[in-house]
C-alpha atoms as a PDB file:
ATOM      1  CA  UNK A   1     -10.121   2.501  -9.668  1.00  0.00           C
ATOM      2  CA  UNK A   2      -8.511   1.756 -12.748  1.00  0.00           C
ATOM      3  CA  UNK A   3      -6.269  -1.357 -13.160  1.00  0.00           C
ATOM      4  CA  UNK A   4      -2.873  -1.016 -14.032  1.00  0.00           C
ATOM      5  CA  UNK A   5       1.176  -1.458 -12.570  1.00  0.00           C
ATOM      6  CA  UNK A   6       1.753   1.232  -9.467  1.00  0.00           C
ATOM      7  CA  UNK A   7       2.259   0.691  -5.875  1.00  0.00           C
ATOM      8  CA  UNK A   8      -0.043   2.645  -3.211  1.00  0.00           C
ATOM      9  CA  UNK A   9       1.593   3.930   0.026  1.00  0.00           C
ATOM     10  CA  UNK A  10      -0.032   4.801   3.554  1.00  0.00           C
ATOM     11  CA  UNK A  11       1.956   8.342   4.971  1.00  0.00           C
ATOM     12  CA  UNK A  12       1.756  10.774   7.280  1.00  0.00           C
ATOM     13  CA  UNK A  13       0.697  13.851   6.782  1.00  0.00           C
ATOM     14  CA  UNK A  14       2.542  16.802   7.849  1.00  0.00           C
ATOM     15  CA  UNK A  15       0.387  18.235  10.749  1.00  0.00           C
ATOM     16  CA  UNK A  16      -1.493  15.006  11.542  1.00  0.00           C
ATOM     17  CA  UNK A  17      -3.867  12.358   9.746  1.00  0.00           C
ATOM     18  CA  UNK A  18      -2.777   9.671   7.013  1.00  0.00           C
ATOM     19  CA  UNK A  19      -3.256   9.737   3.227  1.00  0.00           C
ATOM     20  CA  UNK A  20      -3.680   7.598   0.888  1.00  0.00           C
ATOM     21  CA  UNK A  21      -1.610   7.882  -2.337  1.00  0.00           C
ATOM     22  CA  UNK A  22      -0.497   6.187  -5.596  1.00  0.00           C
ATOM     23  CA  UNK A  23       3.151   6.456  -6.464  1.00  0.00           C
ATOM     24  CA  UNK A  24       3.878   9.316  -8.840  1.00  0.00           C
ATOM     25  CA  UNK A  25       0.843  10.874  -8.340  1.00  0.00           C
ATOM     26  CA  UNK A  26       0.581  14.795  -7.134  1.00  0.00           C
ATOM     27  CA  UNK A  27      -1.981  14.139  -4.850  1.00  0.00           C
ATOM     28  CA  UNK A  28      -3.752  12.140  -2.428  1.00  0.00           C
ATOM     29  CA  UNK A  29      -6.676   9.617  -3.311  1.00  0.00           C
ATOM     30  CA  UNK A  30      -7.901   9.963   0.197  1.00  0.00           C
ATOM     31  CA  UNK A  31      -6.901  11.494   3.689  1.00  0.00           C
ATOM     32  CA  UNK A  32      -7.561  10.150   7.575  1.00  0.00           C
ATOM     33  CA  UNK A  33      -8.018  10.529  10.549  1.00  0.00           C
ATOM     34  CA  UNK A  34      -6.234   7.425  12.086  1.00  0.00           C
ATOM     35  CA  UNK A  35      -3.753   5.213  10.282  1.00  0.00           C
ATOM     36  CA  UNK A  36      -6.051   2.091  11.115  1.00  0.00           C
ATOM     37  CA  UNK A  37      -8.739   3.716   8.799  1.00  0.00           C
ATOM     38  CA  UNK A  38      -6.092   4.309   5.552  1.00  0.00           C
ATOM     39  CA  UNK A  39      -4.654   1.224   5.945  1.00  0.00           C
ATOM     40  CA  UNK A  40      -8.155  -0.798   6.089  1.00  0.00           C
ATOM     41  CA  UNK A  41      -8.992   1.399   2.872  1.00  0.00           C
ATOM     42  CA  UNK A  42      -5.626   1.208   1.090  1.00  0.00           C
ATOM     43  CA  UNK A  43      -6.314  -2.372   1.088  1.00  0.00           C
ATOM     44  CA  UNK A  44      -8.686  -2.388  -0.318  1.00  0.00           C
ATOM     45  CA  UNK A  45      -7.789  -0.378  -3.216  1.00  0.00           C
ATOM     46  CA  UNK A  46      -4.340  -2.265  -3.827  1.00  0.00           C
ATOM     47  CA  UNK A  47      -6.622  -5.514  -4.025  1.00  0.00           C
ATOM     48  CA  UNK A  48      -9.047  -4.357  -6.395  1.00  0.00           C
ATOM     49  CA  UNK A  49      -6.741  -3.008  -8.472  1.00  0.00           C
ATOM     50  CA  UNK A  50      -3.673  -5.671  -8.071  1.00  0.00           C
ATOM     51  CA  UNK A  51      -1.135  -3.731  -7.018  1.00  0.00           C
ATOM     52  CA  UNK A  52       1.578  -3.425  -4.210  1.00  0.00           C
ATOM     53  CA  UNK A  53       0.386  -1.621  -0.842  1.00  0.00           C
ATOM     54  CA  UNK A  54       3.472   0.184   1.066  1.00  0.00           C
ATOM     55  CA  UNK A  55       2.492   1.331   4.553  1.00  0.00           C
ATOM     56  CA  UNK A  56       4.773   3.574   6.361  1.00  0.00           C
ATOM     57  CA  UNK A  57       5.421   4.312   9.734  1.00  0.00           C
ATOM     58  CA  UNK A  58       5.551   8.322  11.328  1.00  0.00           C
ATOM     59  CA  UNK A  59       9.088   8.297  11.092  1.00  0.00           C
ATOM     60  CA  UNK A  60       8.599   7.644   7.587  1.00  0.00           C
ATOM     61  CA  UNK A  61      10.203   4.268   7.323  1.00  0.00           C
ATOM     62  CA  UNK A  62       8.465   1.356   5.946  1.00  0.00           C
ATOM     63  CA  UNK A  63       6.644  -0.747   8.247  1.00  0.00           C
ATOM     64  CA  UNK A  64       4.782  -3.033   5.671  1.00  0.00           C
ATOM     65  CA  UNK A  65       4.928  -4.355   1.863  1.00  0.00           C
ATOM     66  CA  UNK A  66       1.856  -6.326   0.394  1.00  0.00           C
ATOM     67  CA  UNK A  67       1.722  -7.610  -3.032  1.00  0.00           C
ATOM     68  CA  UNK A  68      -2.026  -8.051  -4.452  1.00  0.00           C
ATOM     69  CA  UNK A  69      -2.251 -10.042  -7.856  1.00  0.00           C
ATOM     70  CA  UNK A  70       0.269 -11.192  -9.964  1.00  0.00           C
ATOM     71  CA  UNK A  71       3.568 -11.189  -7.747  1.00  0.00           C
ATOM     72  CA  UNK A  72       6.735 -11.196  -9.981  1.00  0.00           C
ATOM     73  CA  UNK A  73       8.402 -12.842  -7.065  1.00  0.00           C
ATOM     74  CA  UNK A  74       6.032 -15.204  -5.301  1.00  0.00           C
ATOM     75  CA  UNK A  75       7.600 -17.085  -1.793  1.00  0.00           C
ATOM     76  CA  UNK A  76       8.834 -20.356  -2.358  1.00  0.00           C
ATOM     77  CA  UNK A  77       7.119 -22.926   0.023  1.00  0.00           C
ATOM     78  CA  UNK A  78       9.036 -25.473   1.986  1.00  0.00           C
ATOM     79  CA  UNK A  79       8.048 -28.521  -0.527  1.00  0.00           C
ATOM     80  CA  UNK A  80       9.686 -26.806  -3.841  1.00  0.00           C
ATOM     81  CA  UNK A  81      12.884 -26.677  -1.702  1.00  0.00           C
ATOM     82  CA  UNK A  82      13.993 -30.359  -1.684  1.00  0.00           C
END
């Protein structure tokens, strides 16, 4: 998996399973059975390669954002605040 800026996203595919699939791309780096499975995988994948994992729900919707690496916008903790 090749390094580089791009966000992966966990969806539904039409007629059942999940898939695995990098923004912009045509088609899908892998396809499941169970969301559990993608998601563990798609992990995976947005780690290694430093990226931003988007999982989404059936509906489509987002259910989850993770940022791997170098986050342009990393939380503030409670200390930096005073």
């Amino acid at each position: 998996m090749s390094k580089g800026k791009g966000t992966y996203h966990v969806i539904p595919k039409l007629g059942g399973g999940w898939s695995l699939r990098k923004e912009g791309a045509a088609r899908a780096i892998d396809t499941f059975t169970s969301k559990d499975e993608a998601v563990v995988r798609a992990r995976d994948v947005a780690r290694n390669s430093g990226n931003e994992l988007v999982i989404h729900g059936r509906d489509g919707t987002v259910r989850e954002r993770a940022t791997y690496g170098n986050d342009p916008n990393p939380p503030r903790d409670a200390k930096s605040k005073k």
